[in-house]
PDB file of N, CA and C in Angstrom:
ATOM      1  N   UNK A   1       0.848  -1.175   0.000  1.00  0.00           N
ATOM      2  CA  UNK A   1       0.000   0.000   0.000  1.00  0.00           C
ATOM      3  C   UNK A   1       0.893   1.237   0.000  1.00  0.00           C
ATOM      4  N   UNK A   2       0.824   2.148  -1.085  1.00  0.00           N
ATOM      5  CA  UNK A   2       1.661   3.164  -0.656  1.00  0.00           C
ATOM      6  C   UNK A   2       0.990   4.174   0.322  1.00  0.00           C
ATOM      7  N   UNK A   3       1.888   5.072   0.363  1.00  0.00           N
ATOM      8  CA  UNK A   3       1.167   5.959   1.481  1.00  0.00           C
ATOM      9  C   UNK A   3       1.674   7.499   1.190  1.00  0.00           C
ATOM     10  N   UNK A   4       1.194   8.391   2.091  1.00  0.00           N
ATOM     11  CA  UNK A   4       1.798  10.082   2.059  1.00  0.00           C
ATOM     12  C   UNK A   4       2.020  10.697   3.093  1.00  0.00           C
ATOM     13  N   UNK A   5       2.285   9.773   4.009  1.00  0.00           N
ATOM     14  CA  UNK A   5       3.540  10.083   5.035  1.00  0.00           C
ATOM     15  C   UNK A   5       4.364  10.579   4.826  1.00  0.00           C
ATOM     16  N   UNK A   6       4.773  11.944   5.629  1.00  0.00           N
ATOM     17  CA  UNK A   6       5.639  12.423   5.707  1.00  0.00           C
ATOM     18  C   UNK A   6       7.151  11.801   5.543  1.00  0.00           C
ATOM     19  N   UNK A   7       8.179  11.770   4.739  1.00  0.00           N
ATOM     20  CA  UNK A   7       9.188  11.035   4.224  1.00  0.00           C
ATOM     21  C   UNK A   7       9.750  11.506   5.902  1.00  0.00           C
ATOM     22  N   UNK A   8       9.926  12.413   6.565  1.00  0.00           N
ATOM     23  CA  UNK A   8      10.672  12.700   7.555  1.00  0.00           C
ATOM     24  C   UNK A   8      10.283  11.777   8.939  1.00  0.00           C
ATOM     25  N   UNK A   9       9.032  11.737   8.737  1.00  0.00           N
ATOM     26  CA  UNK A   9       8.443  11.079   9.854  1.00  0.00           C
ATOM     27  C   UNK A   9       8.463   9.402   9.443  1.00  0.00           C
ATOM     28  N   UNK A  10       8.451   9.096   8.273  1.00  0.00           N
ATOM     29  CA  UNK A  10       8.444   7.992   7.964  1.00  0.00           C
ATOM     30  C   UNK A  10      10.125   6.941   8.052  1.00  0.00           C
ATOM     31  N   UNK A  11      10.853   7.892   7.726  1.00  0.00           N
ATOM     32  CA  UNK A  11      12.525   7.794   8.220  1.00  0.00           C
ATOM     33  C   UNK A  11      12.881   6.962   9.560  1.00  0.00           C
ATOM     34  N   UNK A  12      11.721   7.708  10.271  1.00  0.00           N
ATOM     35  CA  UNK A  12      12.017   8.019  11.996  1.00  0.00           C
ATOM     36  C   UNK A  12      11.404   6.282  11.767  1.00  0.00           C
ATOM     37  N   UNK A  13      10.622   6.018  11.694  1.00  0.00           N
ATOM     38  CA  UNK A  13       9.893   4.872  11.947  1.00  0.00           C
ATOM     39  C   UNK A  13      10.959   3.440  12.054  1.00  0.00           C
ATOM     40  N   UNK A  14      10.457   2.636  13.132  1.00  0.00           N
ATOM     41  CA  UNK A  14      10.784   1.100  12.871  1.00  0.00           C
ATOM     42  C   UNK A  14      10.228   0.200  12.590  1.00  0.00           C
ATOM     43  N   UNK A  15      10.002   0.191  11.552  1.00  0.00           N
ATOM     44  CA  UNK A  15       9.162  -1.119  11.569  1.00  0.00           C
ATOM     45  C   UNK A  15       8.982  -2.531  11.745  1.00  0.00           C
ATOM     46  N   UNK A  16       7.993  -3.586  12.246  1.00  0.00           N
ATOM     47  CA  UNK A  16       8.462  -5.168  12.018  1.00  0.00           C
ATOM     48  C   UNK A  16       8.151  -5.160  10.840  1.00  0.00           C
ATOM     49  N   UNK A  17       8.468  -6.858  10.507  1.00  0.00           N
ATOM     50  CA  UNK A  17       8.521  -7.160   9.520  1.00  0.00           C
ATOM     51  C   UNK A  17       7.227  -7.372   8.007  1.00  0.00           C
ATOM     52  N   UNK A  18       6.030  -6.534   9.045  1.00  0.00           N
ATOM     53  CA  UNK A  18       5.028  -7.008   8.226  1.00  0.00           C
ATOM     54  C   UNK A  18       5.145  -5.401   7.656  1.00  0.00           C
ATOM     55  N   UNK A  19       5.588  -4.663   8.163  1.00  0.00           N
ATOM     56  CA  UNK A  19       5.530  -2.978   7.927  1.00  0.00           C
ATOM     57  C   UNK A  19       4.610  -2.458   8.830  1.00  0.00           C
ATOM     58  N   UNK A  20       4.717  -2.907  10.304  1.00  0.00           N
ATOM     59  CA  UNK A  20       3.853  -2.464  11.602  1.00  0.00           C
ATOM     60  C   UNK A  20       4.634  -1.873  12.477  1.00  0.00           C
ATOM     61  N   UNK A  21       4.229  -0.661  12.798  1.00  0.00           N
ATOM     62  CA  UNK A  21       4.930  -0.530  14.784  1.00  0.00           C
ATOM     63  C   UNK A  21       3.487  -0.215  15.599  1.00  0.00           C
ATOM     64  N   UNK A  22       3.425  -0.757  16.361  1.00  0.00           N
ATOM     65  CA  UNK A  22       2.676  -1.071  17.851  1.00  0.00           C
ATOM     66  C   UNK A  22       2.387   0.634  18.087  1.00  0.00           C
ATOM     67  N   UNK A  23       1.007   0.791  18.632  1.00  0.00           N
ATOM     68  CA  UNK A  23       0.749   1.974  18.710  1.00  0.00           C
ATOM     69  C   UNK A  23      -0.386   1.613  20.028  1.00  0.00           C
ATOM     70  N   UNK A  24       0.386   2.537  21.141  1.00  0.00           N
ATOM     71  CA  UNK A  24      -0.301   2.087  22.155  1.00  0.00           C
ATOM     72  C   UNK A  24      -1.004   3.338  22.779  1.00  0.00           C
ATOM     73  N   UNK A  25      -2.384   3.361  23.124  1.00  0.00           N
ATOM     74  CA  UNK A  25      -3.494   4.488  22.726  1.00  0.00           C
ATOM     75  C   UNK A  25      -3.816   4.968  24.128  1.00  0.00           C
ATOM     76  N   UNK A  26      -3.605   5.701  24.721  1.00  0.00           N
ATOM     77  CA  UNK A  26      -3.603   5.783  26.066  1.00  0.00           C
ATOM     78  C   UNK A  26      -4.479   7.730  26.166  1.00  0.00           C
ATOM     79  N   UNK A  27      -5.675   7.368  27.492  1.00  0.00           N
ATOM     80  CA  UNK A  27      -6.514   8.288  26.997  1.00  0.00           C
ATOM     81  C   UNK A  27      -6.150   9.768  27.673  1.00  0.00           C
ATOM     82  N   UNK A  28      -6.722  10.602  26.917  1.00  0.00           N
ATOM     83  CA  UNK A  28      -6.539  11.757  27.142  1.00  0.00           C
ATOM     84  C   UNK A  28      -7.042  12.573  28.760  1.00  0.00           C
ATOM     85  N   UNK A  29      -6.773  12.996  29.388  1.00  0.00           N
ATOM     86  CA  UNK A  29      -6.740  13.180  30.893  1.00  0.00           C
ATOM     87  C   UNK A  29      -6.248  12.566  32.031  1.00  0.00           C
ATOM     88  N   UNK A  30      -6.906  11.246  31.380  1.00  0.00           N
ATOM     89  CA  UNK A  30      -6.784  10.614  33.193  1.00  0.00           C
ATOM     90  C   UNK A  30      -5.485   9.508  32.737  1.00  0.00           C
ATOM     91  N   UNK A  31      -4.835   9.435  31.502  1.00  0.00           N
ATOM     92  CA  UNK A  31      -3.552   8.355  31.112  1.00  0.00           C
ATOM     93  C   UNK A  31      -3.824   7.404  31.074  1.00  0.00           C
ATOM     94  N   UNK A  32      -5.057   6.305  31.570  1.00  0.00           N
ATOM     95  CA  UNK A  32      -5.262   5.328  31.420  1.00  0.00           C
ATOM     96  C   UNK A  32      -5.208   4.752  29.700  1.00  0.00           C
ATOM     97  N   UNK A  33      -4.449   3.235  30.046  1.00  0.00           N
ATOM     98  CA  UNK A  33      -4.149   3.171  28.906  1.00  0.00           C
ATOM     99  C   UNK A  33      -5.618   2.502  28.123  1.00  0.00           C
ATOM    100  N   UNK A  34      -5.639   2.638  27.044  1.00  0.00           N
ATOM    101  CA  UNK A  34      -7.203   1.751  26.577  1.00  0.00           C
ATOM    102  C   UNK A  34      -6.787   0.580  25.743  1.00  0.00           C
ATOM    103  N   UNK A  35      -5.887   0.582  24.731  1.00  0.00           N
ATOM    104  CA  UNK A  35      -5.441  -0.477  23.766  1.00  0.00           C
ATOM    105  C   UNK A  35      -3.859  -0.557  23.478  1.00  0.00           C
ATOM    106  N   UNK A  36      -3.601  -1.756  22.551  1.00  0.00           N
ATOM    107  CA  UNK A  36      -2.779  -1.666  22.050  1.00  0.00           C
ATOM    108  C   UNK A  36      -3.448  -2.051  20.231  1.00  0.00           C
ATOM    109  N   UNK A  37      -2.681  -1.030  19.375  1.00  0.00           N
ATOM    110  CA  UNK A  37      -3.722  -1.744  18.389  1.00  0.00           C
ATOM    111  C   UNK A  37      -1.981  -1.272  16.944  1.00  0.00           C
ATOM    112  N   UNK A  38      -1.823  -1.450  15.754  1.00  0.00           N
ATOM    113  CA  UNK A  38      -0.966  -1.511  14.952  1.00  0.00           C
ATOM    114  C   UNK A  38      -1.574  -0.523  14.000  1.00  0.00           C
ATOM    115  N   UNK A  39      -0.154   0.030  13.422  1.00  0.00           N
ATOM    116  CA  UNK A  39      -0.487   1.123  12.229  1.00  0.00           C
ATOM    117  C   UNK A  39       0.767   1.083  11.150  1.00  0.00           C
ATOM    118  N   UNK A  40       0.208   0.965   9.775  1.00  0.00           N
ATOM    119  CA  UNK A  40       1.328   0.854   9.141  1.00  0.00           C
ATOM    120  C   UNK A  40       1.732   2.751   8.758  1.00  0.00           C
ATOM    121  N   UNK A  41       2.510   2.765   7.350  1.00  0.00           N
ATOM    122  CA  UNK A  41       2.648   4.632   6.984  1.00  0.00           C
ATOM    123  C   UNK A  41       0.922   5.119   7.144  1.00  0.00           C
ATOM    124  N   UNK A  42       0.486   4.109   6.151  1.00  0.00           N
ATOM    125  CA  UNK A  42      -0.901   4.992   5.339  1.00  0.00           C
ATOM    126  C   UNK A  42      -1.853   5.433   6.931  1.00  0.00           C
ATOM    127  N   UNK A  43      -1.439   4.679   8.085  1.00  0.00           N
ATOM    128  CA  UNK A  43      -2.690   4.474   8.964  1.00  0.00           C
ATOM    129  C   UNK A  43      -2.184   5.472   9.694  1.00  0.00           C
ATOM    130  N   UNK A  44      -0.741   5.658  10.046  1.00  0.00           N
ATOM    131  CA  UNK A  44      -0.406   6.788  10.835  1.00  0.00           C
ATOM    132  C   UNK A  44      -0.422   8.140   9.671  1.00  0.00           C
ATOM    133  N   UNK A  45      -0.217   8.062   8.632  1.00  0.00           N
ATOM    134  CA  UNK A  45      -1.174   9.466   8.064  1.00  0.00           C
ATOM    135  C   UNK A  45      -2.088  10.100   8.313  1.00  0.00           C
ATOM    136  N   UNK A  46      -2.934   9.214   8.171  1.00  0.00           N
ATOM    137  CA  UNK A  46      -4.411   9.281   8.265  1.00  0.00           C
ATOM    138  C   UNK A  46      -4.772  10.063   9.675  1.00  0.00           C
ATOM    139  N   UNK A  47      -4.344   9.242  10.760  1.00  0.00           N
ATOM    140  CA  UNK A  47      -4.533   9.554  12.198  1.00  0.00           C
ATOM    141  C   UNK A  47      -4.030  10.852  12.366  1.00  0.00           C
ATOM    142  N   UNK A  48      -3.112  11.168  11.507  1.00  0.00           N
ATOM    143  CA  UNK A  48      -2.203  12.726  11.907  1.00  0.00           C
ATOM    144  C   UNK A  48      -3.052  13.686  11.001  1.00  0.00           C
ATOM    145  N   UNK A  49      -3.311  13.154   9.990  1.00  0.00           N
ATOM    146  CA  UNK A  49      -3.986  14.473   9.045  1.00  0.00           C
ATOM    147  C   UNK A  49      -5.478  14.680   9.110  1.00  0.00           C
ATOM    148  N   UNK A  50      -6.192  13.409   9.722  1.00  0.00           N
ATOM    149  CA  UNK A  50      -7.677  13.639  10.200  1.00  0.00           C
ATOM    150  C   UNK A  50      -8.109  13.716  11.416  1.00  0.00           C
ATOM    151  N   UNK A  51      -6.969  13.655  12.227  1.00  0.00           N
ATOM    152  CA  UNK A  51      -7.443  13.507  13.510  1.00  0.00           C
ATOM    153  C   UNK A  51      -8.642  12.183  14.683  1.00  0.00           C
ATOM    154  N   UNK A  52      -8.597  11.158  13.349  1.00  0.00           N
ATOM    155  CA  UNK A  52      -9.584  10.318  13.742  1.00  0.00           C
ATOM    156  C   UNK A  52      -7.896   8.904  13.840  1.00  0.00           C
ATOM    157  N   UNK A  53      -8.780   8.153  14.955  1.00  0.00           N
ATOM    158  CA  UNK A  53      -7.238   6.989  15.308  1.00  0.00           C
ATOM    159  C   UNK A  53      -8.159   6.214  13.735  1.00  0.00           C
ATOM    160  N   UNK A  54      -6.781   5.917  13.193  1.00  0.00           N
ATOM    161  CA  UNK A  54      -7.042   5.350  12.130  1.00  0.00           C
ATOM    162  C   UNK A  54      -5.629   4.158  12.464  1.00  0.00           C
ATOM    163  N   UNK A  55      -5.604   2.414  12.399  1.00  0.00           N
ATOM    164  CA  UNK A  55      -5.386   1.374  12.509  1.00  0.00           C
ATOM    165  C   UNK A  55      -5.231   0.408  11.706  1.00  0.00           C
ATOM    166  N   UNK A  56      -4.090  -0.470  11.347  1.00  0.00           N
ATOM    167  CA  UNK A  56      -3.824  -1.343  10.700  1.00  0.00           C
ATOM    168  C   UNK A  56      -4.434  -2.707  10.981  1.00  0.00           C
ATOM    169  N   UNK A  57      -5.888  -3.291  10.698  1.00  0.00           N
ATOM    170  CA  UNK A  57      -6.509  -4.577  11.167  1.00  0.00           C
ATOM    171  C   UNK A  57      -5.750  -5.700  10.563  1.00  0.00           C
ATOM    172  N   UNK A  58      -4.952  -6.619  11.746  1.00  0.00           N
ATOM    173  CA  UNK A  58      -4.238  -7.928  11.270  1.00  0.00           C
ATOM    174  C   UNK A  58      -5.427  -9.070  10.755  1.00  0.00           C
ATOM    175  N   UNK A  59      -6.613  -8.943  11.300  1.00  0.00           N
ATOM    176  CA  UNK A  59      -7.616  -9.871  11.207  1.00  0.00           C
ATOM    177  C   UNK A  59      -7.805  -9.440   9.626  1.00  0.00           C
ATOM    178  N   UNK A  60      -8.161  -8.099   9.792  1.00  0.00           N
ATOM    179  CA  UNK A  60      -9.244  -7.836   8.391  1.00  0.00           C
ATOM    180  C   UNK A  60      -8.186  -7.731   7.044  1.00  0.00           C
ATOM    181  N   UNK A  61      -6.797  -7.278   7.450  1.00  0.00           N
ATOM    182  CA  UNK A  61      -5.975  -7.420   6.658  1.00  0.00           C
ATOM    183  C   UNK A  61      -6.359  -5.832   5.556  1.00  0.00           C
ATOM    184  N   UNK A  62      -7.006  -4.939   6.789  1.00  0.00           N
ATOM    185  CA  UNK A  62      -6.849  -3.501   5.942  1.00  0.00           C
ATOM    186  C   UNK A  62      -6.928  -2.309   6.758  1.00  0.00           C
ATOM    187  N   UNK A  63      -7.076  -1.499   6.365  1.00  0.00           N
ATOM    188  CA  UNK A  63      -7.061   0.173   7.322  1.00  0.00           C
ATOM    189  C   UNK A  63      -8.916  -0.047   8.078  1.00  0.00           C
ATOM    190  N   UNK A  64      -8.408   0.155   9.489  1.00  0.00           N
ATOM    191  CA  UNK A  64     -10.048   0.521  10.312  1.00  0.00           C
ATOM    192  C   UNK A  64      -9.713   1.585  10.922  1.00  0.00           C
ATOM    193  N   UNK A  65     -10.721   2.970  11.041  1.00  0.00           N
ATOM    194  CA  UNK A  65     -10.575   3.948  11.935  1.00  0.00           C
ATOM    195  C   UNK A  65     -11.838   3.296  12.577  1.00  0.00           C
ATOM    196  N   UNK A  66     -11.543   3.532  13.698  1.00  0.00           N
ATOM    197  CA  UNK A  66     -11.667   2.865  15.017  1.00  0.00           C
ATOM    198  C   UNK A  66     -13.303   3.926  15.336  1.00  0.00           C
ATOM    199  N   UNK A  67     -14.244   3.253  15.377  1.00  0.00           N
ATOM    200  CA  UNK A  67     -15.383   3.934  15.876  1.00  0.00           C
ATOM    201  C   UNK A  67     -16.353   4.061  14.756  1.00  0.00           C
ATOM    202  N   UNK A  68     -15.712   3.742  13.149  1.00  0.00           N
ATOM    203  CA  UNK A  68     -16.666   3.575  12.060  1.00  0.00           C
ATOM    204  C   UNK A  68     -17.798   3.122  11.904  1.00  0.00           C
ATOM    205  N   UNK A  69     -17.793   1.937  12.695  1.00  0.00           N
ATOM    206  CA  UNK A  69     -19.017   1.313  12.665  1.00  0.00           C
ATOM    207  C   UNK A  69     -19.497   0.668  14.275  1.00  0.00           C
ATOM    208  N   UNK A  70     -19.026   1.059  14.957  1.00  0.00           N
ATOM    209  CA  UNK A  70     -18.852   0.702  16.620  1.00  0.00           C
ATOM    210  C   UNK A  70     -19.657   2.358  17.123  1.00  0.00           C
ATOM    211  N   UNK A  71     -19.259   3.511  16.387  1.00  0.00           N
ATOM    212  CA  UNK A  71     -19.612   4.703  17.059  1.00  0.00           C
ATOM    213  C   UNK A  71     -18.394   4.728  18.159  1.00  0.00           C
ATOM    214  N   UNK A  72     -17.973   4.114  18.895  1.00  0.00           N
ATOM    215  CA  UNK A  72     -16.909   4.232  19.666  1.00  0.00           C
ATOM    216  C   UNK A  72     -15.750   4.492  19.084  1.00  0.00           C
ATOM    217  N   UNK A  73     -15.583   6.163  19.099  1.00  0.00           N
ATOM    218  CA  UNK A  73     -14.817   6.953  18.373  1.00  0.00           C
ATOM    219  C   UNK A  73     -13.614   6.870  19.249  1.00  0.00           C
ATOM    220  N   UNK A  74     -12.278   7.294  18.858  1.00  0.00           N
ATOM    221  CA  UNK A  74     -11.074   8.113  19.334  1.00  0.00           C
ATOM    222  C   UNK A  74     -10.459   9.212  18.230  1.00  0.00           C
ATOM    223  N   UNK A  75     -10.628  10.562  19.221  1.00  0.00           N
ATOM    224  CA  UNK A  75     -10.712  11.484  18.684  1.00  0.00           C
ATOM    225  C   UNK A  75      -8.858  11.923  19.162  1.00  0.00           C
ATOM    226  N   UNK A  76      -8.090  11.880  18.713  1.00  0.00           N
ATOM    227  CA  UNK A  76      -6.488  11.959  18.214  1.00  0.00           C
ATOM    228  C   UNK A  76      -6.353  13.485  19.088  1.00  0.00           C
ATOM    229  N   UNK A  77      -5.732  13.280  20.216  1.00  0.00           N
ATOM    230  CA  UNK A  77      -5.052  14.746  20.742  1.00  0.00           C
ATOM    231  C   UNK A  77      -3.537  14.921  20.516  1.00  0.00           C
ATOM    232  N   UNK A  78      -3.137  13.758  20.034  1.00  0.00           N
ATOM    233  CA  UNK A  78      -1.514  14.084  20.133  1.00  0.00           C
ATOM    234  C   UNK A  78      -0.643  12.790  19.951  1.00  0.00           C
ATOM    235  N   UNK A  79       0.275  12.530  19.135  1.00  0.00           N
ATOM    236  CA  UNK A  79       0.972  11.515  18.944  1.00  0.00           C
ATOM    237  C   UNK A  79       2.518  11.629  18.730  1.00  0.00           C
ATOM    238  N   UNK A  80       2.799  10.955  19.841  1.00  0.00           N
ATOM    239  CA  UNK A  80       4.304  10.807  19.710  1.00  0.00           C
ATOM    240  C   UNK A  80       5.086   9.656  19.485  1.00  0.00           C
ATOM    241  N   UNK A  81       6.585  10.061  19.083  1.00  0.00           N
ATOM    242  CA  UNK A  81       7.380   8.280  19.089  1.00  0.00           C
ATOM    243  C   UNK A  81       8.276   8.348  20.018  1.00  0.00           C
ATOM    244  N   UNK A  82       8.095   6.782  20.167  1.00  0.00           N
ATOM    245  CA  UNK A  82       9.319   6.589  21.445  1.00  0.00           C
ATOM    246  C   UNK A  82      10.651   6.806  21.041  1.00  0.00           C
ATOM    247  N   UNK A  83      11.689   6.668  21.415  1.00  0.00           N
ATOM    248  CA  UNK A  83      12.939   7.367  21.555  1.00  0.00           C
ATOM    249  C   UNK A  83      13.539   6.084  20.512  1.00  0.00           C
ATOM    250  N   UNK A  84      13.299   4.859  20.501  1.00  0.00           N
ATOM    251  CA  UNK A  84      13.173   4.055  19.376  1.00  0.00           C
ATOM    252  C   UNK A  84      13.381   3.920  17.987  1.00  0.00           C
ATOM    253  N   UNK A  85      11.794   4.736  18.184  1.00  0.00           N
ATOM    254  CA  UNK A  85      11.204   4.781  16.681  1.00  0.00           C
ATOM    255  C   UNK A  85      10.787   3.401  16.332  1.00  0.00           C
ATOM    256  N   UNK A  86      10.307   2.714  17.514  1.00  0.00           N
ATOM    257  CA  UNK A  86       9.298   1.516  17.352  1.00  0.00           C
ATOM    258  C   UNK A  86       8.183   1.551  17.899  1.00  0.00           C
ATOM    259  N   UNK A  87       7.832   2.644  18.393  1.00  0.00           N
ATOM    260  CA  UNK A  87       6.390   2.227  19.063  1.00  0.00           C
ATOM    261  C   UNK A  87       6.062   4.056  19.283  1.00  0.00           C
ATOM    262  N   UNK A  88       4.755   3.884  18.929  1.00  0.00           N
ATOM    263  CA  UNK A  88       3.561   5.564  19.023  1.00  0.00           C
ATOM    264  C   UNK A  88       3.120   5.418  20.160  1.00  0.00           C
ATOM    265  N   UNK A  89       2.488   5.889  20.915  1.00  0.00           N
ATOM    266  CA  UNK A  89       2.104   6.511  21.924  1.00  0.00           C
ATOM    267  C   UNK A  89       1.002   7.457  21.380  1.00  0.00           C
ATOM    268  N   UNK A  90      -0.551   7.362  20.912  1.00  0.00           N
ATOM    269  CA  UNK A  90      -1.517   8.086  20.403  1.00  0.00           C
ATOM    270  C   UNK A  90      -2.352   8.698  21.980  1.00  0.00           C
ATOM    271  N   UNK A  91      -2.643   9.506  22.473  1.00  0.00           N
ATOM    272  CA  UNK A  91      -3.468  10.250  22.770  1.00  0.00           C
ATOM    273  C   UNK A  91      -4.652  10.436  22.051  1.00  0.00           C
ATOM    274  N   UNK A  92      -5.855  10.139  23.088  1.00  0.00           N
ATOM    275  CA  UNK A  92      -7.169  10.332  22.477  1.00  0.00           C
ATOM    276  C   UNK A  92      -8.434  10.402  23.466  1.00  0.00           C
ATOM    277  N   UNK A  93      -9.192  11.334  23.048  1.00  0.00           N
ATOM    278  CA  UNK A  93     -10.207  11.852  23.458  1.00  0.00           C
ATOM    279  C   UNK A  93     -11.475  10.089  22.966  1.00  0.00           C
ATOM    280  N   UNK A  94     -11.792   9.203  24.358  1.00  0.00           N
ATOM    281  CA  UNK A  94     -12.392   8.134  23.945  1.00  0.00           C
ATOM    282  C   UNK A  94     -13.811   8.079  23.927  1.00  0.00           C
ATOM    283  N   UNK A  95     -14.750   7.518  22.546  1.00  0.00           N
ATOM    284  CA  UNK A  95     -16.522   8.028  23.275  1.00  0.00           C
ATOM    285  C   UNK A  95     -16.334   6.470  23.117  1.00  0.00           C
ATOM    286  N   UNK A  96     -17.007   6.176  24.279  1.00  0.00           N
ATOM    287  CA  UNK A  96     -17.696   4.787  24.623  1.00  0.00           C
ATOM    288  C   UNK A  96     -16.971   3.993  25.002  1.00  0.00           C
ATOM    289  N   UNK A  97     -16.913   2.543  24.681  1.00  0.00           N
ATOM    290  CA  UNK A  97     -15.781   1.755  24.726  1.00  0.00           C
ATOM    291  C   UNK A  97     -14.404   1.624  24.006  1.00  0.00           C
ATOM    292  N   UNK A  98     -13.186   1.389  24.193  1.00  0.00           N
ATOM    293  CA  UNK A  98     -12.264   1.105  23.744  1.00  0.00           C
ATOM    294  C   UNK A  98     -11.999  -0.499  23.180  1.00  0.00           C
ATOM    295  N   UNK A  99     -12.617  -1.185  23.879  1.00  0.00           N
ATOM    296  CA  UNK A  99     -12.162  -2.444  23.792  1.00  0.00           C
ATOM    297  C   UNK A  99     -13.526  -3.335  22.750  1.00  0.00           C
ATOM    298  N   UNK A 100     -13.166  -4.142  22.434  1.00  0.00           N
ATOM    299  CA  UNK A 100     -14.744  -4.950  21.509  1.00  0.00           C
ATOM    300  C   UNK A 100     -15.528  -5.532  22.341  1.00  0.00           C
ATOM    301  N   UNK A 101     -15.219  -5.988  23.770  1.00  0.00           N
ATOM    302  CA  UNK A 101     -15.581  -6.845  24.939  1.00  0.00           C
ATOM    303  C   UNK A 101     -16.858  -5.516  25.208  1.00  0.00           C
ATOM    304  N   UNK A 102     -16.315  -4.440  24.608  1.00  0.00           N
ATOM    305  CA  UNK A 102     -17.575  -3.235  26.030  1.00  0.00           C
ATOM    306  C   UNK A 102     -16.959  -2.768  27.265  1.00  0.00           C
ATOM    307  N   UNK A 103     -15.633  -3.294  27.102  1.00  0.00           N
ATOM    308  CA  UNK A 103     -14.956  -2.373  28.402  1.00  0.00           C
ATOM    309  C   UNK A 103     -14.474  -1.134  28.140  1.00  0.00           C
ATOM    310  N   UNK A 104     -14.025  -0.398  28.637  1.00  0.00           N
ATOM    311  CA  UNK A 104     -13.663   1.166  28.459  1.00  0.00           C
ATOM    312  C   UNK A 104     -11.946   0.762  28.131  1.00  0.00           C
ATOM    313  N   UNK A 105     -11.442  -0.345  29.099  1.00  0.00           N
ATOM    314  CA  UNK A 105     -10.263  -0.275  28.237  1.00  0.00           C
ATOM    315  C   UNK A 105      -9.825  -1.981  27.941  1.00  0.00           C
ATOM    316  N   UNK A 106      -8.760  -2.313  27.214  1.00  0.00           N
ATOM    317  CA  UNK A 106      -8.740  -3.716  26.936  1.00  0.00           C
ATOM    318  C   UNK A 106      -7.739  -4.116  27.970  1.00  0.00           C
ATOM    319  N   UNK A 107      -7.253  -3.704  28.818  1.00  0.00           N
ATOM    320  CA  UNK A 107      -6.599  -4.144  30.188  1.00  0.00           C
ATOM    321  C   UNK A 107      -7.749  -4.301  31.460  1.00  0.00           C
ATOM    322  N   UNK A 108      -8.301  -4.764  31.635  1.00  0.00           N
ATOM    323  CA  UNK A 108      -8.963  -5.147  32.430  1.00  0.00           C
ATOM    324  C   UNK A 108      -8.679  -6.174  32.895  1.00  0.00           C
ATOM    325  N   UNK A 109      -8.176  -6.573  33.139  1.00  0.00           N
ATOM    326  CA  UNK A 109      -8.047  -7.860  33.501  1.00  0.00           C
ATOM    327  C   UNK A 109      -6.133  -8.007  34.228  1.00  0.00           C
ATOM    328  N   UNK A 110      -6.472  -8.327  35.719  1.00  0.00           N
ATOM    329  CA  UNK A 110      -5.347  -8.121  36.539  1.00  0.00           C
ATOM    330  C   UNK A 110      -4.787  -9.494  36.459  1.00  0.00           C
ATOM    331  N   UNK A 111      -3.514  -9.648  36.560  1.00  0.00           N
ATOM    332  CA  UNK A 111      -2.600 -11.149  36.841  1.00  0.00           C
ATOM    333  C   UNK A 111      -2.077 -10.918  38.092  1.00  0.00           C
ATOM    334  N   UNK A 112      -2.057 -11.629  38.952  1.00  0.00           N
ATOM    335  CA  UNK A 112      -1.176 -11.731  40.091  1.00  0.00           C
ATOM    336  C   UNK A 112      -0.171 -11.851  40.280  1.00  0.00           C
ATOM    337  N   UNK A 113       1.048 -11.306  41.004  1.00  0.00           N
ATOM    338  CA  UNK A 113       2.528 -11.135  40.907  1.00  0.00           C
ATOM    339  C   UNK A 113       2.700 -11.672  42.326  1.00  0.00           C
ATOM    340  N   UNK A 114       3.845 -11.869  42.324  1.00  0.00           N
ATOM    341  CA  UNK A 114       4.745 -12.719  43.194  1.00  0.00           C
ATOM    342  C   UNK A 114       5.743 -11.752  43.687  1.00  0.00           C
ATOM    343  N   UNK A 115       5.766 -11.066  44.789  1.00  0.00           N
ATOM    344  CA  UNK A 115       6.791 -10.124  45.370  1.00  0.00           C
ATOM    345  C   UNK A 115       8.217 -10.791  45.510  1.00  0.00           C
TER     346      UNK A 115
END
């Protein structure tokens, strides 16, 4: 898929091997994180120039902005890269759920640790 990503920003990028970096969506105010979800160039374009989280689906095997057909929007306040250049960090304003389960975020669910 080509894309129109910024060549500068696209430089910066690491990608795996499918042409993914991990973009982990963490919400606007309170930091809680909501997902982890993948974006290739075209998807992190998109997210930067429309302001809507736009996502690389491994299942569907194409571009989903997130809330299309769910209504459970994320509305893009700010995106940065890690020091890397393997992994985003998206900021977003969340309506409804984050997760497909109906939870607000897809960490719900605690494991027990061993001090």
């Amino acid at each position: 898929m080509s894309s129109n990503l910024d060549p500068e920003v696209a430089k910066r990028l690491r990608r795996n091997d499918a042409g993914l970096v991990p973009a982990i969506v963490q919400e606007h105010g309170t930091g809680q994180v909501l997902m982890l979800a993948w974006m290739n160039d075209e998807a992190l374009h998109r997210t930067l120039t429309t302001g809507r989280a736009t996502y690389w689906s491994r299942s569907r095997d194409k571009l989903w902005i997130k809330g299309e057909t769910s209504g459970h929007a994320q509305h893009v306040r700010s995106v940065a890269i890690d020091c890397d250049g393997d992994t985003l960090l998206v900021t977003v304003e969340q309506t409804g759920a984050a997760c497909h389960t109906g939870e607000h975020s897809c960490f719900y669910t605690p494991l027990e640790t061993t001090p």
